[in-house]
N, C-alpha and C. Protein backbone atom coordinates (compact mmCIF):
# COMPACT_ATOMS: atom_id res chain seq x y z
N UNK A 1 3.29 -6.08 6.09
CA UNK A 1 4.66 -6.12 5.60
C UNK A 1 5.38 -4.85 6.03
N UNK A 2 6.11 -5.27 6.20
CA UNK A 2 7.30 -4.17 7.12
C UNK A 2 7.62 -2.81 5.14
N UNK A 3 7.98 -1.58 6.10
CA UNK A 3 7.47 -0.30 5.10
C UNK A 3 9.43 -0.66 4.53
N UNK A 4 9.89 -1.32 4.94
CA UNK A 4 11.76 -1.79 4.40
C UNK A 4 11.52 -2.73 3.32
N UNK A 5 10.55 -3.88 3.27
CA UNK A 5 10.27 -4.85 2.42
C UNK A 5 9.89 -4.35 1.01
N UNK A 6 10.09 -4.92 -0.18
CA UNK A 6 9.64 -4.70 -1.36
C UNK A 6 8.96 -5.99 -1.62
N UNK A 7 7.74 -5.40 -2.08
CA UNK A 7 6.40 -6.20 -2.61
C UNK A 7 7.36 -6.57 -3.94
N UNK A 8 7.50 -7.98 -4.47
CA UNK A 8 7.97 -8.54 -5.77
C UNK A 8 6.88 -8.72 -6.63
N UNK A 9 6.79 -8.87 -8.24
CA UNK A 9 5.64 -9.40 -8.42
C UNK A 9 5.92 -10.04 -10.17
N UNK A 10 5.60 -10.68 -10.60
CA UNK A 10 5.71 -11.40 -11.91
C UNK A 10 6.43 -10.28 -12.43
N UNK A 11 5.67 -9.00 -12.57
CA UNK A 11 5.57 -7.55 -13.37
C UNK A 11 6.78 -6.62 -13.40
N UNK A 12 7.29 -6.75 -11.83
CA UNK A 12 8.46 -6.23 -11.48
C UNK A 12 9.64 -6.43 -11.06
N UNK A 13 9.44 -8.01 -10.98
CA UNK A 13 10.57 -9.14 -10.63
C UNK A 13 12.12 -8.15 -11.25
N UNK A 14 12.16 -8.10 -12.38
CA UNK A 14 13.32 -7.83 -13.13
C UNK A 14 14.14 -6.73 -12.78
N UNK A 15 12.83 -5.75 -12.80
CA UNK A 15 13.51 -4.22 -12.45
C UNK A 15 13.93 -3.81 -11.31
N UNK A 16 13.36 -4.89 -10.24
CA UNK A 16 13.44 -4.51 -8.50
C UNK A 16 14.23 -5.59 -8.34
N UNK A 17 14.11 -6.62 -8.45
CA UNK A 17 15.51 -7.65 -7.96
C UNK A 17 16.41 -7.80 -9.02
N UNK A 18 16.48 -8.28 -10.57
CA UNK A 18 17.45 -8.57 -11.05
C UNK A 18 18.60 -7.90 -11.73
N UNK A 19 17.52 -6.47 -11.45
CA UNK A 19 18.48 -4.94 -12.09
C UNK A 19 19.18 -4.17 -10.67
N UNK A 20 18.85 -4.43 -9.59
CA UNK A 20 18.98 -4.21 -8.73
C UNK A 20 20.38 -3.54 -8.43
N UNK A 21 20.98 -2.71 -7.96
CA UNK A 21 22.43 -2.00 -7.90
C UNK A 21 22.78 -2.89 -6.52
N UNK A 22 21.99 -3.15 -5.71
CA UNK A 22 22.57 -3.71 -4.42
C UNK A 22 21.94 -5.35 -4.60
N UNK A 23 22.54 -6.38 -3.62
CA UNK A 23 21.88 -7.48 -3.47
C UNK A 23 21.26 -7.85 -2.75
N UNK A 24 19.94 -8.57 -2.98
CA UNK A 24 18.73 -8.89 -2.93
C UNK A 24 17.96 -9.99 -1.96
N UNK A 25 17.86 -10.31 -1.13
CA UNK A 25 16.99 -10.75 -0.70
C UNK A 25 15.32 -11.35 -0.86
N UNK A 26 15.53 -12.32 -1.44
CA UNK A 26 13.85 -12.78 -1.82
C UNK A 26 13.38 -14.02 -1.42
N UNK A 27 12.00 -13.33 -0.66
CA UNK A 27 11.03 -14.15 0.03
C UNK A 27 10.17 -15.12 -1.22
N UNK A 28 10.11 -16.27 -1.60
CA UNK A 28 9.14 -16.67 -2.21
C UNK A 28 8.38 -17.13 -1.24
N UNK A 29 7.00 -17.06 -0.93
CA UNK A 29 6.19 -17.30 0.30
C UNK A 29 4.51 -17.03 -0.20
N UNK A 30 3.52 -17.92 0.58
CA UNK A 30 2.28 -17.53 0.28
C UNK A 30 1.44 -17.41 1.67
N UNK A 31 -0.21 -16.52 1.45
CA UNK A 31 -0.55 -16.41 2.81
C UNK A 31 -0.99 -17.71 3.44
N UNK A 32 -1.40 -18.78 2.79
CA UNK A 32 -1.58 -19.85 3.04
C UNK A 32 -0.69 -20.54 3.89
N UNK A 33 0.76 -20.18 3.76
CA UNK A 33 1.60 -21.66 3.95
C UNK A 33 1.97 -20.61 5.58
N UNK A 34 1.75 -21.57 6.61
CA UNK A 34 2.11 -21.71 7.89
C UNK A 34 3.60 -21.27 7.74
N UNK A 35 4.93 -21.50 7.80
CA UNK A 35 6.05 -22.07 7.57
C UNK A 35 6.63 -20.47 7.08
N UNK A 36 6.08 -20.39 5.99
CA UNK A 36 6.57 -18.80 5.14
C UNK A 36 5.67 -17.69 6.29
N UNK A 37 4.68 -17.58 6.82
CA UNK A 37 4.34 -16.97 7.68
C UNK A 37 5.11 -16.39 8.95
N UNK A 38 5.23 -17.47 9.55
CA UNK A 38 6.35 -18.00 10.87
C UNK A 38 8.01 -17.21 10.42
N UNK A 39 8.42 -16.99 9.11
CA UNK A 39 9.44 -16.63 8.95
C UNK A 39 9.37 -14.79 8.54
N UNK A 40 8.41 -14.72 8.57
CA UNK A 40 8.18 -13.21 8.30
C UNK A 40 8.39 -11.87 9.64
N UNK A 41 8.79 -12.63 10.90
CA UNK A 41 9.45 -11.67 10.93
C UNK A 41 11.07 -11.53 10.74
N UNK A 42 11.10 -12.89 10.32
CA UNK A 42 12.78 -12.95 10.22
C UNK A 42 13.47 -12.08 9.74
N UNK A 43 12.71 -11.92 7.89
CA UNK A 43 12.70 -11.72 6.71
C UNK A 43 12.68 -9.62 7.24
N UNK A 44 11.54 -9.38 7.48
CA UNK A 44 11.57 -8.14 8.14
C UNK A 44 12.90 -7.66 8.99
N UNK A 45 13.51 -8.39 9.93
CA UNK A 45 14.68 -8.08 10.72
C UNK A 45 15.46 -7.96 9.53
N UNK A 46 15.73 -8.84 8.44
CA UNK A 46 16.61 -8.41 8.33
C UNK A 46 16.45 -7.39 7.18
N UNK A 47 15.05 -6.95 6.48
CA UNK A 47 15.45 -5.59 5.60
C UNK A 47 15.73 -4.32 6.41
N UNK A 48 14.85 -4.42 8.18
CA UNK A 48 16.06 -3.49 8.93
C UNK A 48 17.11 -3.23 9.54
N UNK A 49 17.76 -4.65 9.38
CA UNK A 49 19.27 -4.48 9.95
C UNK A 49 20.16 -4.31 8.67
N UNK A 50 19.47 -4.42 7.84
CA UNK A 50 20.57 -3.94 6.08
C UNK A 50 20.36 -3.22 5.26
N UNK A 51 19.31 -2.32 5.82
CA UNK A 51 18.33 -1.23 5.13
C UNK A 51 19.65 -0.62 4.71
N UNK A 52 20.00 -0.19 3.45
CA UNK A 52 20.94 0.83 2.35
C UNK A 52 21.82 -0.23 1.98
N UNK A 53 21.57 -1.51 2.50
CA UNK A 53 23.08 -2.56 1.84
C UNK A 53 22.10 -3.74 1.26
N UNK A 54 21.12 -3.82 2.04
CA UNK A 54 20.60 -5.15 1.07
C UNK A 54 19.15 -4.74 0.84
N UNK A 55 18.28 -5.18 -0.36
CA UNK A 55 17.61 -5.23 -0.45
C UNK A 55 16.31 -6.34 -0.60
N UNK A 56 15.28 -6.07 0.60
CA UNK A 56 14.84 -7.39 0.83
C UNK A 56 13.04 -7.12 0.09
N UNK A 57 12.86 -8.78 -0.30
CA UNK A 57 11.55 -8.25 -1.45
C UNK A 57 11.31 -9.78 -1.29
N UNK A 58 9.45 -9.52 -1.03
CA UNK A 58 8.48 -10.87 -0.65
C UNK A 58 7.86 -11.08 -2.03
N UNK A 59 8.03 -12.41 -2.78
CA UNK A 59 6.81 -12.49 -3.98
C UNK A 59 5.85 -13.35 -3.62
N UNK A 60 4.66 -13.15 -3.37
CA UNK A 60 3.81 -13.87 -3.15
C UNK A 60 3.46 -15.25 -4.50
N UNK A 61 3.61 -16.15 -3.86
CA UNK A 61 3.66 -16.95 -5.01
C UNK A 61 2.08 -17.31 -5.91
N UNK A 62 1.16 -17.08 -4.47
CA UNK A 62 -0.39 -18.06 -5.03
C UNK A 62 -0.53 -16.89 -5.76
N UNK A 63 -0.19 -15.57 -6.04
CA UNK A 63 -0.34 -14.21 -6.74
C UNK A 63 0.47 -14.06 -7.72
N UNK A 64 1.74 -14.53 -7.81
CA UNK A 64 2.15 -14.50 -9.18
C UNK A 64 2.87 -15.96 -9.32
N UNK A 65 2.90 -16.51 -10.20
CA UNK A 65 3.55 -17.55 -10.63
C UNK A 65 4.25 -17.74 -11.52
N UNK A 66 5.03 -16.75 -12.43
CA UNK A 66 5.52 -16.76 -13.81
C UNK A 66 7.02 -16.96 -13.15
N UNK A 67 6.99 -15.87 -12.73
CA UNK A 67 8.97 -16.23 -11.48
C UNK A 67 9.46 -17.22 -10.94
N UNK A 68 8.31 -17.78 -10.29
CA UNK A 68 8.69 -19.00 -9.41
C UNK A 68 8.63 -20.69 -10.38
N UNK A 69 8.17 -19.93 -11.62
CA UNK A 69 8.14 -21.43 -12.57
C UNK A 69 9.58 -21.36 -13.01
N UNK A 70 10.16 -19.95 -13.32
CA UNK A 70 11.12 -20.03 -14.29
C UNK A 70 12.27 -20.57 -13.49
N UNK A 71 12.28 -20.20 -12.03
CA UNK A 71 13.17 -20.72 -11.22
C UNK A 71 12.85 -22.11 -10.35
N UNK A 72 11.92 -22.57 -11.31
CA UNK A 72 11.66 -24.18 -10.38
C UNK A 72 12.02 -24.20 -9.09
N UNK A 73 10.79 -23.39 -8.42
CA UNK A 73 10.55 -23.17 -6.89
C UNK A 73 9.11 -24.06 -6.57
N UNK A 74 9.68 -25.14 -5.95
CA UNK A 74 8.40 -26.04 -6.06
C UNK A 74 7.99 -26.40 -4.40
N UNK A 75 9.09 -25.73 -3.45
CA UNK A 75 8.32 -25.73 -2.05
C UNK A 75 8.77 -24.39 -1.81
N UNK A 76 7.61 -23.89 -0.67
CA UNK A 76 7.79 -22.68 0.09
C UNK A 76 7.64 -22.85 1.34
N UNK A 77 8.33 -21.82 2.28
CA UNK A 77 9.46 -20.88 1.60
C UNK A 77 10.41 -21.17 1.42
N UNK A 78 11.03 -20.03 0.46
CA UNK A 78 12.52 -20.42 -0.19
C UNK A 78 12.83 -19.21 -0.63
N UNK A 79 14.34 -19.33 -0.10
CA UNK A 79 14.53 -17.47 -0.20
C UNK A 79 15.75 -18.02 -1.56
N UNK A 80 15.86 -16.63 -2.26
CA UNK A 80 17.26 -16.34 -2.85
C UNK A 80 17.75 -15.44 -2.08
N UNK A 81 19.21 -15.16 -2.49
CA UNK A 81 20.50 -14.40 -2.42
C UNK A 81 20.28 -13.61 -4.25
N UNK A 82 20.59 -12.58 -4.82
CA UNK A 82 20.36 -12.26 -5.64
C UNK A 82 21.74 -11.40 -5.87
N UNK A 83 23.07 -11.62 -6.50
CA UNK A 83 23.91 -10.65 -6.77
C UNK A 83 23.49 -10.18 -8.50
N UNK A 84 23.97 -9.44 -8.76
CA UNK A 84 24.07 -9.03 -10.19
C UNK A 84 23.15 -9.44 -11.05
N UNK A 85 21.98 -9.92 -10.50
CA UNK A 85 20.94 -10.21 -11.40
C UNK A 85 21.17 -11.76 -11.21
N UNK A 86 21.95 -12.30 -11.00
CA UNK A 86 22.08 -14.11 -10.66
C UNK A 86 21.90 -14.68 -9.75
N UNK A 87 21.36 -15.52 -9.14
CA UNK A 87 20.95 -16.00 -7.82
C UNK A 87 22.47 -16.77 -7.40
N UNK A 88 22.85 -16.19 -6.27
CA UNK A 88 24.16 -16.28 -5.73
C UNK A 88 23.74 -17.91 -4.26
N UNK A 89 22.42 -17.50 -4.05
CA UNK A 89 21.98 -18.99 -3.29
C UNK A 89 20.95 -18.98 -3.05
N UNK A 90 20.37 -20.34 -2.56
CA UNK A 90 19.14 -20.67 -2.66
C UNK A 90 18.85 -21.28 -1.01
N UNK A 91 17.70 -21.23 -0.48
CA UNK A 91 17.84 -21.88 0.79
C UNK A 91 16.17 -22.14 0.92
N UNK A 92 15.91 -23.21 0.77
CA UNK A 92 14.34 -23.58 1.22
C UNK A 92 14.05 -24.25 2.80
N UNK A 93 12.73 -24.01 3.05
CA UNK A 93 12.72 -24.23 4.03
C UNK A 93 12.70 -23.31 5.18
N UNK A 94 12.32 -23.27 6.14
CA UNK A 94 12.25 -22.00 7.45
C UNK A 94 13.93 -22.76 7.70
N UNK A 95 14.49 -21.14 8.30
CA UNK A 95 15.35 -21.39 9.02
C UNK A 95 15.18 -20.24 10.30
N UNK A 96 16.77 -20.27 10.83
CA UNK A 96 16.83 -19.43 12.09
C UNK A 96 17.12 -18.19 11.85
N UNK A 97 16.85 -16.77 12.36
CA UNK A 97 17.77 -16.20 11.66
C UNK A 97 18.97 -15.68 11.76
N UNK A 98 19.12 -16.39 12.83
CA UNK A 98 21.10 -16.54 12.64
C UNK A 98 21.58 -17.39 11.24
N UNK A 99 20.58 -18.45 11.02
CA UNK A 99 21.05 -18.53 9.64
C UNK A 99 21.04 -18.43 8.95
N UNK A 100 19.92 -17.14 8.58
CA UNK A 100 19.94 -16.43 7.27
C UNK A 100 21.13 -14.67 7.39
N UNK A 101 20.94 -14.63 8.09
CA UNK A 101 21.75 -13.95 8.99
C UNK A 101 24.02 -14.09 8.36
N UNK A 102 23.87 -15.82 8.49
CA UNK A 102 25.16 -16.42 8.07
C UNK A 102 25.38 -15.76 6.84
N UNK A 103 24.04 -16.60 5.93
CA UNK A 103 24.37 -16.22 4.23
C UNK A 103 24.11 -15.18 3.89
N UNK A 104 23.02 -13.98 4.42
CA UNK A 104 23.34 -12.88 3.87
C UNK A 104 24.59 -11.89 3.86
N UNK A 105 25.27 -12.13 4.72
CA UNK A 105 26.73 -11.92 5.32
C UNK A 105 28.33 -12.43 4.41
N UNK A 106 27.73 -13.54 4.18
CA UNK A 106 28.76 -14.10 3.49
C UNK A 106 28.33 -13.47 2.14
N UNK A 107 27.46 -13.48 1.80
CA UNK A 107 27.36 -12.34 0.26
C UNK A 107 27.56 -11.19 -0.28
N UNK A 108 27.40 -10.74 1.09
CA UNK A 108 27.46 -9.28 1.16
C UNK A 108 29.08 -8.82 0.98
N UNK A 109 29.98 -9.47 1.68
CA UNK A 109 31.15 -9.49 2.19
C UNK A 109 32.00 -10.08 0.98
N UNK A 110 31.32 -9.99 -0.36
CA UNK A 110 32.09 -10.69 -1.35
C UNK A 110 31.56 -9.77 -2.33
């Protein structure tokens, strides 16, 4: 994991993403799943192309599961958008990262 990424975890979910002063970026992903793998360096590009504006954070799901129940995350991967402690969007599924790229942009910019 890239030294820009924040490790998420049941324990610290709150204090690192939902207290967060900046907005958030979160990987729900496991080492198992092909798909969330394949997107990891995406996920990496972009905690260094927004390193001091966004903050980007992987929770491993087969490792914690209390987060991903409360937010009925039932395929991976699936990222949030995280403003003010509220999930501003949701996007499952691998994408490109021009198109994560889109929505972190459009969040940021609001």
């Amino acid at each position: 994991m890239s030294d820009k990424t924040v490790t998420l975890t049941d324990a610290n979910f709150e204090a690192e993403a939902l207290k967060s002063e900046r907005p958030v970026f979160v990987d729900f992903w496991a080492p198992w799943c092909g798909p969330c793998r394949a997107m990891t360096p995406h996920v990496e590009r972009l905690a260094t192309e927004y390193d001091g504006r966004l903050k980007v954070g992987k929770l491993d799901t087969s490792e914690n599961t209390e987060v991903p129940t409360r937010y009925g995350i039932t395929a991976i991967p699936t990222f949030f958008v995280l403003k003010d402690g509220e999930v501003a969007e949701t996007i499952v599924g691998a994408r490109s990262f021009n198109d994560l790229k889109a929505i972190v942009d459009k969040h940021l910019s609001t």
